[in-house]
PDB file of N, CA and C in Angstrom:
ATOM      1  N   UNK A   1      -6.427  13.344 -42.823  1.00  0.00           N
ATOM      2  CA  UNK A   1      -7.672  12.937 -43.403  1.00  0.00           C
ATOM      3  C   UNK A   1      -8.847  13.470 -42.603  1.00  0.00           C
ATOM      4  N   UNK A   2      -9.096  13.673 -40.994  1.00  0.00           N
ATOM      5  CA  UNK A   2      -9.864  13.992 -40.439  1.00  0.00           C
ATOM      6  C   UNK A   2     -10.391  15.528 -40.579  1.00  0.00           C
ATOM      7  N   UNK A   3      -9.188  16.115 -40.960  1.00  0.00           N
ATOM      8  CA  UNK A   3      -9.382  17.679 -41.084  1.00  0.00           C
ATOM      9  C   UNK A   3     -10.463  18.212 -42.814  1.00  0.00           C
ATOM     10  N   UNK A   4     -10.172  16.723 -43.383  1.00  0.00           N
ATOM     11  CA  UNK A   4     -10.932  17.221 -44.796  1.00  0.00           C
ATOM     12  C   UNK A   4     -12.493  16.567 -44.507  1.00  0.00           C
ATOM     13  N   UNK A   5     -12.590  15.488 -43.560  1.00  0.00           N
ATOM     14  CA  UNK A   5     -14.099  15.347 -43.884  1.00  0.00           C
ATOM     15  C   UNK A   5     -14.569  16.391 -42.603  1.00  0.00           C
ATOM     16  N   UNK A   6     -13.731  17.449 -41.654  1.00  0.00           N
ATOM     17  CA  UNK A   6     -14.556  18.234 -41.080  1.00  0.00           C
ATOM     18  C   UNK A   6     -14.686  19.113 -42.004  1.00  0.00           C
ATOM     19  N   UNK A   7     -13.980  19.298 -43.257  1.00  0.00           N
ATOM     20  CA  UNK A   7     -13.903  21.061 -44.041  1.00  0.00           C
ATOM     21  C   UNK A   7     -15.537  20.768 -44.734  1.00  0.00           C
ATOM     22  N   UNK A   8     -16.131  19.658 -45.035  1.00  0.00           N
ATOM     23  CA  UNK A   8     -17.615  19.228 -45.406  1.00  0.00           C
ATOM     24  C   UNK A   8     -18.498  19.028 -44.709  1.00  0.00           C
ATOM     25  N   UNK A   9     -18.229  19.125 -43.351  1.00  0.00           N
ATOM     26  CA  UNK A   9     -19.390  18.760 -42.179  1.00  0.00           C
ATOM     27  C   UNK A   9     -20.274  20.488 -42.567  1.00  0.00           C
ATOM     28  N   UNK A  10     -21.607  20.125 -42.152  1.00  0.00           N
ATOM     29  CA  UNK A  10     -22.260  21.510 -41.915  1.00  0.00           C
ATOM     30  C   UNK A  10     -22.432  22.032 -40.523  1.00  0.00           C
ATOM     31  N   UNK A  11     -22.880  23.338 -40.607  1.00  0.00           N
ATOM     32  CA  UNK A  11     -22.414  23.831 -39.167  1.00  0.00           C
ATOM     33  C   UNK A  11     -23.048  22.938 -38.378  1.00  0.00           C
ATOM     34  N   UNK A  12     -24.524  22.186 -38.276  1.00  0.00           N
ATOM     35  CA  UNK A  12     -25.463  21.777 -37.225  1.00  0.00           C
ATOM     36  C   UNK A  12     -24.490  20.408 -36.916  1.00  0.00           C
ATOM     37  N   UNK A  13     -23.914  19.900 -38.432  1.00  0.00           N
ATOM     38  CA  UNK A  13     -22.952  18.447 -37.579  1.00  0.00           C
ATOM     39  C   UNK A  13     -21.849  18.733 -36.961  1.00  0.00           C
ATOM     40  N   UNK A  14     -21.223  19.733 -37.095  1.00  0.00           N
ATOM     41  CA  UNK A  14     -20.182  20.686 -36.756  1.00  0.00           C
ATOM     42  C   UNK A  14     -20.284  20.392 -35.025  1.00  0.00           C
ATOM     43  N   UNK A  15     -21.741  21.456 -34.965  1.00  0.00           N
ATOM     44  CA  UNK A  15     -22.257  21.536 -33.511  1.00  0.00           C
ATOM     45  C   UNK A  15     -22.133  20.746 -32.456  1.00  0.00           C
ATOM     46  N   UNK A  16     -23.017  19.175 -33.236  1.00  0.00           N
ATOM     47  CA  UNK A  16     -23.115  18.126 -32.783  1.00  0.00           C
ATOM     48  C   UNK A  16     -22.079  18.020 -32.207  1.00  0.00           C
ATOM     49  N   UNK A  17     -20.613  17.793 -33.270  1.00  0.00           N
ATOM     50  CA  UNK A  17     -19.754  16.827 -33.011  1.00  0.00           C
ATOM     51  C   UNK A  17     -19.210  17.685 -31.726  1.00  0.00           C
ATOM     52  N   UNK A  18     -19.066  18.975 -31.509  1.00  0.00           N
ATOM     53  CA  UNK A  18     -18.403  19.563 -30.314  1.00  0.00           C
ATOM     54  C   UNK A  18     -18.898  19.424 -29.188  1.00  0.00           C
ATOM     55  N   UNK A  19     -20.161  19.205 -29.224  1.00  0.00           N
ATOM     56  CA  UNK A  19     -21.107  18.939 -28.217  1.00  0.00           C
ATOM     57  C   UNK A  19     -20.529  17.700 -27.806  1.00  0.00           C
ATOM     58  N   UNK A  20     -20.622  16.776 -28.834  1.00  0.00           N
ATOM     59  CA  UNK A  20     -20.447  15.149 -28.158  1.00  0.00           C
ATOM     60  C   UNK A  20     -18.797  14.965 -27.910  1.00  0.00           C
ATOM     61  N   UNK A  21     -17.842  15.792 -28.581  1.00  0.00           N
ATOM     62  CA  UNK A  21     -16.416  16.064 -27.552  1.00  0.00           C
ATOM     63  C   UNK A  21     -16.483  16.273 -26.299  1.00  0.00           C
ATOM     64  N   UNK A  22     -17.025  17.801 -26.009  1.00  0.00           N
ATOM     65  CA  UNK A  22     -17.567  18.380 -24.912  1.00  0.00           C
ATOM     66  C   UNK A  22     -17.800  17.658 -23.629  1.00  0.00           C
ATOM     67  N   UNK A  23     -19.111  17.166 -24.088  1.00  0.00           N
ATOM     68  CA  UNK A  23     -19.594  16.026 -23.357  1.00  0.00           C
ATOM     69  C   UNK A  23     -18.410  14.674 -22.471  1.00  0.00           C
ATOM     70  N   UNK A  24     -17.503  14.041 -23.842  1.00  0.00           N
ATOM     71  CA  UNK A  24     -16.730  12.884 -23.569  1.00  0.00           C
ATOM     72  C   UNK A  24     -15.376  13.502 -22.532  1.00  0.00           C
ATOM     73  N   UNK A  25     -15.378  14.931 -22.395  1.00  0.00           N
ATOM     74  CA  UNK A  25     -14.393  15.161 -22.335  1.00  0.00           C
ATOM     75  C   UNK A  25     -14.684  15.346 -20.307  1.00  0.00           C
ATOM     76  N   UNK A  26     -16.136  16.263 -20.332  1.00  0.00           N
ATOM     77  CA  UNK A  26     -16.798  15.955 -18.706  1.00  0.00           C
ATOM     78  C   UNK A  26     -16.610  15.118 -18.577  1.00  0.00           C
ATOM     79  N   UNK A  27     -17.230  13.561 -19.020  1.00  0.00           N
ATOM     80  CA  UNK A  27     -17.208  12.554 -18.505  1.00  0.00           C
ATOM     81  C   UNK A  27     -15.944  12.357 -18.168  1.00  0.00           C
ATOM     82  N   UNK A  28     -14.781  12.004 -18.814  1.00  0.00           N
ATOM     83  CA  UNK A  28     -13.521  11.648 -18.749  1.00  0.00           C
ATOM     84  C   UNK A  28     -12.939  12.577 -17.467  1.00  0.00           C
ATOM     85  N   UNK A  29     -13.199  13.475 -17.354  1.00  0.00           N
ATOM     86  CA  UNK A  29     -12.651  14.351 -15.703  1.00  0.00           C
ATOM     87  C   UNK A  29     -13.400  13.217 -14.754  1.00  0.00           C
ATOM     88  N   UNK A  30     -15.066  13.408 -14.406  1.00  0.00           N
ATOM     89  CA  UNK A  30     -16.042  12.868 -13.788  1.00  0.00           C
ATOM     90  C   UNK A  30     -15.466  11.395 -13.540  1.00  0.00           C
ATOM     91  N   UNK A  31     -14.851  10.276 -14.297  1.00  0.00           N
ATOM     92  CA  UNK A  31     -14.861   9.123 -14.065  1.00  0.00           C
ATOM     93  C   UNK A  31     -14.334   8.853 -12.630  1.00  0.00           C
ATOM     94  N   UNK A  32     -13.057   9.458 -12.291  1.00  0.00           N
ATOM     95  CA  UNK A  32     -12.634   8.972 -11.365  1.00  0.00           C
ATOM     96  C   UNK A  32     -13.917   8.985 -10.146  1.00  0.00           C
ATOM     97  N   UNK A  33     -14.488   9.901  -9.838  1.00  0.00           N
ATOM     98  CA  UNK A  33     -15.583  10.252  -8.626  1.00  0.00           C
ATOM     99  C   UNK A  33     -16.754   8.995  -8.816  1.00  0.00           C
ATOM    100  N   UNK A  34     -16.944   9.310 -10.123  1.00  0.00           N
ATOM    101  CA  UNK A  34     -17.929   8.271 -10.788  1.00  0.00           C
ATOM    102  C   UNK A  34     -17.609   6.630 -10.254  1.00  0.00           C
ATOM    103  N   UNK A  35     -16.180   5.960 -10.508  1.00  0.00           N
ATOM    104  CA  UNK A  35     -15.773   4.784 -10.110  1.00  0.00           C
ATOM    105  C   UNK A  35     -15.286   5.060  -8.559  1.00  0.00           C
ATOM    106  N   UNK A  36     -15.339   6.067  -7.841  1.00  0.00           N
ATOM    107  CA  UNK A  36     -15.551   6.409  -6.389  1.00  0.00           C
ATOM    108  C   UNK A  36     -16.343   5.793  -5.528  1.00  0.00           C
ATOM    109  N   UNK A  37     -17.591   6.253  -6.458  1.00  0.00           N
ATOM    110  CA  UNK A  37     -18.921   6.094  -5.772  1.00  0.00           C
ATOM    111  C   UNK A  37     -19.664   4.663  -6.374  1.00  0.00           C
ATOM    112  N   UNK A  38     -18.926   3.688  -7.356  1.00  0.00           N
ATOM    113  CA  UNK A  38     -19.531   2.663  -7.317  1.00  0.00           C
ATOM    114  C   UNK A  38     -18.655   1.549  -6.383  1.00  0.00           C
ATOM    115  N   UNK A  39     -17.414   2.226  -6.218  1.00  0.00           N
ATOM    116  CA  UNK A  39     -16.622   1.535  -4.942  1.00  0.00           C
ATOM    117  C   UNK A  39     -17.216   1.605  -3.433  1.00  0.00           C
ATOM    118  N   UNK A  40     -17.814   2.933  -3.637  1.00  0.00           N
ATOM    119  CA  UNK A  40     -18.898   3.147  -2.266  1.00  0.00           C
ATOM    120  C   UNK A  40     -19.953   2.332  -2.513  1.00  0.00           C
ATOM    121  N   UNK A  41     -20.348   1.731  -2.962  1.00  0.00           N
ATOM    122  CA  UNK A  41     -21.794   0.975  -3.668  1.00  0.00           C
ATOM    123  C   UNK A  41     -22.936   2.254  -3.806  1.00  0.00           C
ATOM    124  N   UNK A  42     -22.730   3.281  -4.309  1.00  0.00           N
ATOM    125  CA  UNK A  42     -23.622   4.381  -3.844  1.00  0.00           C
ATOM    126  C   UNK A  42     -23.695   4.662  -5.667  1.00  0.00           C
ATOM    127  N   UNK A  43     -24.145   3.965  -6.397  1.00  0.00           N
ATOM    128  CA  UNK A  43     -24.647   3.417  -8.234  1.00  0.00           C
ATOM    129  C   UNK A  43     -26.126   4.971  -7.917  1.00  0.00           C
ATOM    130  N   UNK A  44     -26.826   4.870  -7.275  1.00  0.00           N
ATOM    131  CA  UNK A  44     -27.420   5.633  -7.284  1.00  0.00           C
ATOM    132  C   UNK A  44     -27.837   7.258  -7.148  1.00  0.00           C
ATOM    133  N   UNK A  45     -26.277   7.684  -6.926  1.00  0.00           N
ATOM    134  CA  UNK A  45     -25.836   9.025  -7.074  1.00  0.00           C
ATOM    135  C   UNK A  45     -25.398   9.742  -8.579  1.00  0.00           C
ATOM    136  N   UNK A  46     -25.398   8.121  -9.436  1.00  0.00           N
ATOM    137  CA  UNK A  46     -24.617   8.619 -10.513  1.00  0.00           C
ATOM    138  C   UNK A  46     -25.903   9.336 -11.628  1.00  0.00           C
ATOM    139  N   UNK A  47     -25.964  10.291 -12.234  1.00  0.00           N
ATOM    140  CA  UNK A  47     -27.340  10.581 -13.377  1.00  0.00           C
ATOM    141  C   UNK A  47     -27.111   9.429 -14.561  1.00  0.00           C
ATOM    142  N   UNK A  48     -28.236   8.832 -14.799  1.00  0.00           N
ATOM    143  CA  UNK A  48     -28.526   8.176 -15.419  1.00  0.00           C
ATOM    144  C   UNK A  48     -28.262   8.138 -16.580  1.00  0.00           C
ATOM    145  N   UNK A  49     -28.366   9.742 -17.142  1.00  0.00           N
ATOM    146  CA  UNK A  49     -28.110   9.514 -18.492  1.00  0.00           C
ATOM    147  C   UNK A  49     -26.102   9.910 -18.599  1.00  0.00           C
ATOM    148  N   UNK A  50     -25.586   9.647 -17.686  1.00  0.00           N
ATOM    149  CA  UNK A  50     -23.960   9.691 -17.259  1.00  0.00           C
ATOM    150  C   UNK A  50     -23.942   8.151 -17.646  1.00  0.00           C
ATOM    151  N   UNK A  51     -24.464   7.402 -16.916  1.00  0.00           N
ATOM    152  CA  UNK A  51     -23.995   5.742 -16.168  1.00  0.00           C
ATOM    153  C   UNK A  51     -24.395   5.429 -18.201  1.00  0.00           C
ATOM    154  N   UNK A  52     -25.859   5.747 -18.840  1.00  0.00           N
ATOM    155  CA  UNK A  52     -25.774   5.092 -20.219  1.00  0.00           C
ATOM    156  C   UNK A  52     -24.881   5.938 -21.277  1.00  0.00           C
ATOM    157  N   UNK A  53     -23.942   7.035 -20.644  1.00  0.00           N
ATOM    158  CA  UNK A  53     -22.867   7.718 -21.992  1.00  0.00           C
ATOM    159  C   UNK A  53     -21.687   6.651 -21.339  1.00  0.00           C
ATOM    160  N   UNK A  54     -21.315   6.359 -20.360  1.00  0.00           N
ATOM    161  CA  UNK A  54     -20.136   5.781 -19.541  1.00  0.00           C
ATOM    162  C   UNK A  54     -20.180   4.278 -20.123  1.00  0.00           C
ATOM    163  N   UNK A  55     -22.000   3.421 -20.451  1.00  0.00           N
ATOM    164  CA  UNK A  55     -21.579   2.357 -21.042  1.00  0.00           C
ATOM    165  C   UNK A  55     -21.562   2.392 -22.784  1.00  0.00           C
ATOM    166  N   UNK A  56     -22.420   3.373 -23.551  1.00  0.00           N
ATOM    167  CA  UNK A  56     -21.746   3.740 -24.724  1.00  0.00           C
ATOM    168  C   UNK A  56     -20.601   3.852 -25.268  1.00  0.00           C
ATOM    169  N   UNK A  57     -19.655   4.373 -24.314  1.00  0.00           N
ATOM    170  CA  UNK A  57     -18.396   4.730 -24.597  1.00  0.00           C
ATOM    171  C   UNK A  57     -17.472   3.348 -24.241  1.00  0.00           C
ATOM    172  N   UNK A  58     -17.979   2.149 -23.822  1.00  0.00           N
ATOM    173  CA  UNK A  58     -17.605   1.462 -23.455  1.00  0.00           C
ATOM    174  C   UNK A  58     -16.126   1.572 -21.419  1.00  0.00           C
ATOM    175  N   UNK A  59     -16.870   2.479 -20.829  1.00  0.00           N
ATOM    176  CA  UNK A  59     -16.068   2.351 -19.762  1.00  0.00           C
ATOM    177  C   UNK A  59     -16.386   2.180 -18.258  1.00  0.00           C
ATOM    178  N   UNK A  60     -18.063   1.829 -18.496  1.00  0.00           N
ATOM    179  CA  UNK A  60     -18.624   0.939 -17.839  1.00  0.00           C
ATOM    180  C   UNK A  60     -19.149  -0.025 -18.333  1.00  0.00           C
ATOM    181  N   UNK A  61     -19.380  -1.103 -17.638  1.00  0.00           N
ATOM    182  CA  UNK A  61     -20.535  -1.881 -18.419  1.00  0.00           C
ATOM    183  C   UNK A  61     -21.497  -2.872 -16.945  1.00  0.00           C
ATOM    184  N   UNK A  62     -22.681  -3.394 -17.560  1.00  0.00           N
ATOM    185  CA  UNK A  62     -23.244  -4.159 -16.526  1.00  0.00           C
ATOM    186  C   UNK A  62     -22.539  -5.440 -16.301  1.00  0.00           C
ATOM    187  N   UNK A  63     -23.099  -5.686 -15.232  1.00  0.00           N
ATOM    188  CA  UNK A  63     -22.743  -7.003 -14.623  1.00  0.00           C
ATOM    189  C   UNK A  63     -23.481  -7.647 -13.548  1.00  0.00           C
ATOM    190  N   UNK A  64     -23.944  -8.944 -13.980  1.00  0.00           N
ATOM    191  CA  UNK A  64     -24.523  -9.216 -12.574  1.00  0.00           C
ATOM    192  C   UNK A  64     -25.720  -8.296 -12.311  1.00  0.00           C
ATOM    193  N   UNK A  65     -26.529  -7.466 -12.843  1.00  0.00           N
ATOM    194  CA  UNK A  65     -27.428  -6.445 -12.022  1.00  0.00           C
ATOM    195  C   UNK A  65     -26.419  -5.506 -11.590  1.00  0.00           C
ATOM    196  N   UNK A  66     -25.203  -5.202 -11.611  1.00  0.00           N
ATOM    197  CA  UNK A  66     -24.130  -3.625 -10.920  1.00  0.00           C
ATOM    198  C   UNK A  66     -23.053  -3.389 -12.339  1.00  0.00           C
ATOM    199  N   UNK A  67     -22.463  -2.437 -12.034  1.00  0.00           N
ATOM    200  CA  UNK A  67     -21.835  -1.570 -13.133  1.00  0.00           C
ATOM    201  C   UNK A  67     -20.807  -1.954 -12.584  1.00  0.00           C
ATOM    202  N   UNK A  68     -19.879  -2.136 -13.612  1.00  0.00           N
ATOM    203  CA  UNK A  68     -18.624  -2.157 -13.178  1.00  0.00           C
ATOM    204  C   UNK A  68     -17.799  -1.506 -14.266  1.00  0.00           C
ATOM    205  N   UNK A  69     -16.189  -1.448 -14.059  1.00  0.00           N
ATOM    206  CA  UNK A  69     -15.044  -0.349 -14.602  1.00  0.00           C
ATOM    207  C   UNK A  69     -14.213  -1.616 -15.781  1.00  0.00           C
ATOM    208  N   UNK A  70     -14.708  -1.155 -16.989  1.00  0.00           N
ATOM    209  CA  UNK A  70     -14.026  -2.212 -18.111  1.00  0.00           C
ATOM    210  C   UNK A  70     -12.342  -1.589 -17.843  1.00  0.00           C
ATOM    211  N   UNK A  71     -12.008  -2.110 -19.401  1.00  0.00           N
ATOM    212  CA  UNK A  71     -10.322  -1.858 -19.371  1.00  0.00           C
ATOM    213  C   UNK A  71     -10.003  -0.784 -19.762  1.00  0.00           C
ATOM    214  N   UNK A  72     -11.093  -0.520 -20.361  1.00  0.00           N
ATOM    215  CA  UNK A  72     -11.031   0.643 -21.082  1.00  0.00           C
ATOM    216  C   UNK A  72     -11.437   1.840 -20.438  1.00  0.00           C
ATOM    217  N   UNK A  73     -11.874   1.719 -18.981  1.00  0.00           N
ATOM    218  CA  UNK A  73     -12.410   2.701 -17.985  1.00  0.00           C
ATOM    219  C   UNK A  73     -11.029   2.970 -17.465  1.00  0.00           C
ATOM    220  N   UNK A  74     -10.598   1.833 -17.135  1.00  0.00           N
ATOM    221  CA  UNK A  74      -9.433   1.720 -16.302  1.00  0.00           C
ATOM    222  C   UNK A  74      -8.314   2.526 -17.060  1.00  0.00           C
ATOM    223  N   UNK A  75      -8.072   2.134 -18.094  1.00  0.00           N
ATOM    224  CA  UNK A  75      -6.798   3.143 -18.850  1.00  0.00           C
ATOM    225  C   UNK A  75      -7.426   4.744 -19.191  1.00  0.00           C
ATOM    226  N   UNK A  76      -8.308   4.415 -18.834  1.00  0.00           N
ATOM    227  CA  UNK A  76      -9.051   6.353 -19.112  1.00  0.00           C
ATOM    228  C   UNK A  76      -8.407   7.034 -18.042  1.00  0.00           C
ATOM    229  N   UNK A  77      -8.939   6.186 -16.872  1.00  0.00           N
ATOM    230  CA  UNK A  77      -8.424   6.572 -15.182  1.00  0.00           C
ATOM    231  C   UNK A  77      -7.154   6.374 -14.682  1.00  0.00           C
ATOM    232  N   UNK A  78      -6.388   6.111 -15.475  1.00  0.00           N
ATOM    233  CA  UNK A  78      -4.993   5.856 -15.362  1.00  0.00           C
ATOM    234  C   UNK A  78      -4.432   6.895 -16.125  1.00  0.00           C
ATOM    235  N   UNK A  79      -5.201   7.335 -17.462  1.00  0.00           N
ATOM    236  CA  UNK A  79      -4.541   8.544 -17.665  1.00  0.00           C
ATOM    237  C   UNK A  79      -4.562  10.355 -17.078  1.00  0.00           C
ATOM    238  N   UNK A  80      -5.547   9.919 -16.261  1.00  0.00           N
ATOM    239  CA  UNK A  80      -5.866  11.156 -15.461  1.00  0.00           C
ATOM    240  C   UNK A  80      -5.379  11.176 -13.821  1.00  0.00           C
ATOM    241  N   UNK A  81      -4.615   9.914 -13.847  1.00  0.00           N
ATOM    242  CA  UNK A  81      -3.681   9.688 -12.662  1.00  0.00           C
ATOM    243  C   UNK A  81      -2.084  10.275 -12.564  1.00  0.00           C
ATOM    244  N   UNK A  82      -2.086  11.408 -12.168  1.00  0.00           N
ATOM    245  CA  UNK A  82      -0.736  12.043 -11.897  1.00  0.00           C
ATOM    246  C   UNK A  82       0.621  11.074 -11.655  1.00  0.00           C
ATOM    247  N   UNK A  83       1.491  10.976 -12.586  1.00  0.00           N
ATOM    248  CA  UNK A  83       2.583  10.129 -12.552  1.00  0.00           C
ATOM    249  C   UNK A  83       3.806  10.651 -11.321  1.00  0.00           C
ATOM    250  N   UNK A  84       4.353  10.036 -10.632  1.00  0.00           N
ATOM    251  CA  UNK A  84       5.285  10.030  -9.541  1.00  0.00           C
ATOM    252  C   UNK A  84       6.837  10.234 -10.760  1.00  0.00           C
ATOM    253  N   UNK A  85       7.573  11.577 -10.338  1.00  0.00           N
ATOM    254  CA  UNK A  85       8.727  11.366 -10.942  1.00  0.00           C
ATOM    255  C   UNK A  85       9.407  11.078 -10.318  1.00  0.00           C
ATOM    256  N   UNK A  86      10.821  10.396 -11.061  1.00  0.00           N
ATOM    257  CA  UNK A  86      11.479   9.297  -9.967  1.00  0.00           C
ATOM    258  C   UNK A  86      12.290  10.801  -9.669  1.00  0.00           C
TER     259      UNK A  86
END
């Protein structure tokens, strides 16, 4: 089904949408460093407009006045965690 409402997208939503893959796909490398540096308490290294795509996407969110790593951060970062074969 996904492949027929892209065969109707026009090129500029086309664009968009690769862009905003693109984009989810940096972030998703970036998280781990990202939840690095709020373990460092160092929130202020992160770019701003990172920390509001990270709570869009739901894999940060506020708390308290500080950011913290939802569940959904956590299984992002778990999938970019190299598995141990037995």
């Amino acid at each position: 089904m996904a492949s027929i409402s892209q065969q109707h997208q026009t090129p500029k939503a086309a664009a968009k949408a690769a862009k905003a893959s693109e984009q989810r796909e940096r972030l998703r490398r970036a998280l781990p460093a990202t939840v690095e540096l709020l373990q460092q308490r160092q929130a202020d290294r992160i770019d701003d407009h990172d920390i509001d795509a990270y709570v869009d996407l739901n894999w940060l969110e506020w708390h308290g006045g500080g950011l913290r790593l939802t569940i959904t951060g956590r299984n992002v970062c778990a999938q970019l965690t190299p598995t141990a074969l037995a």
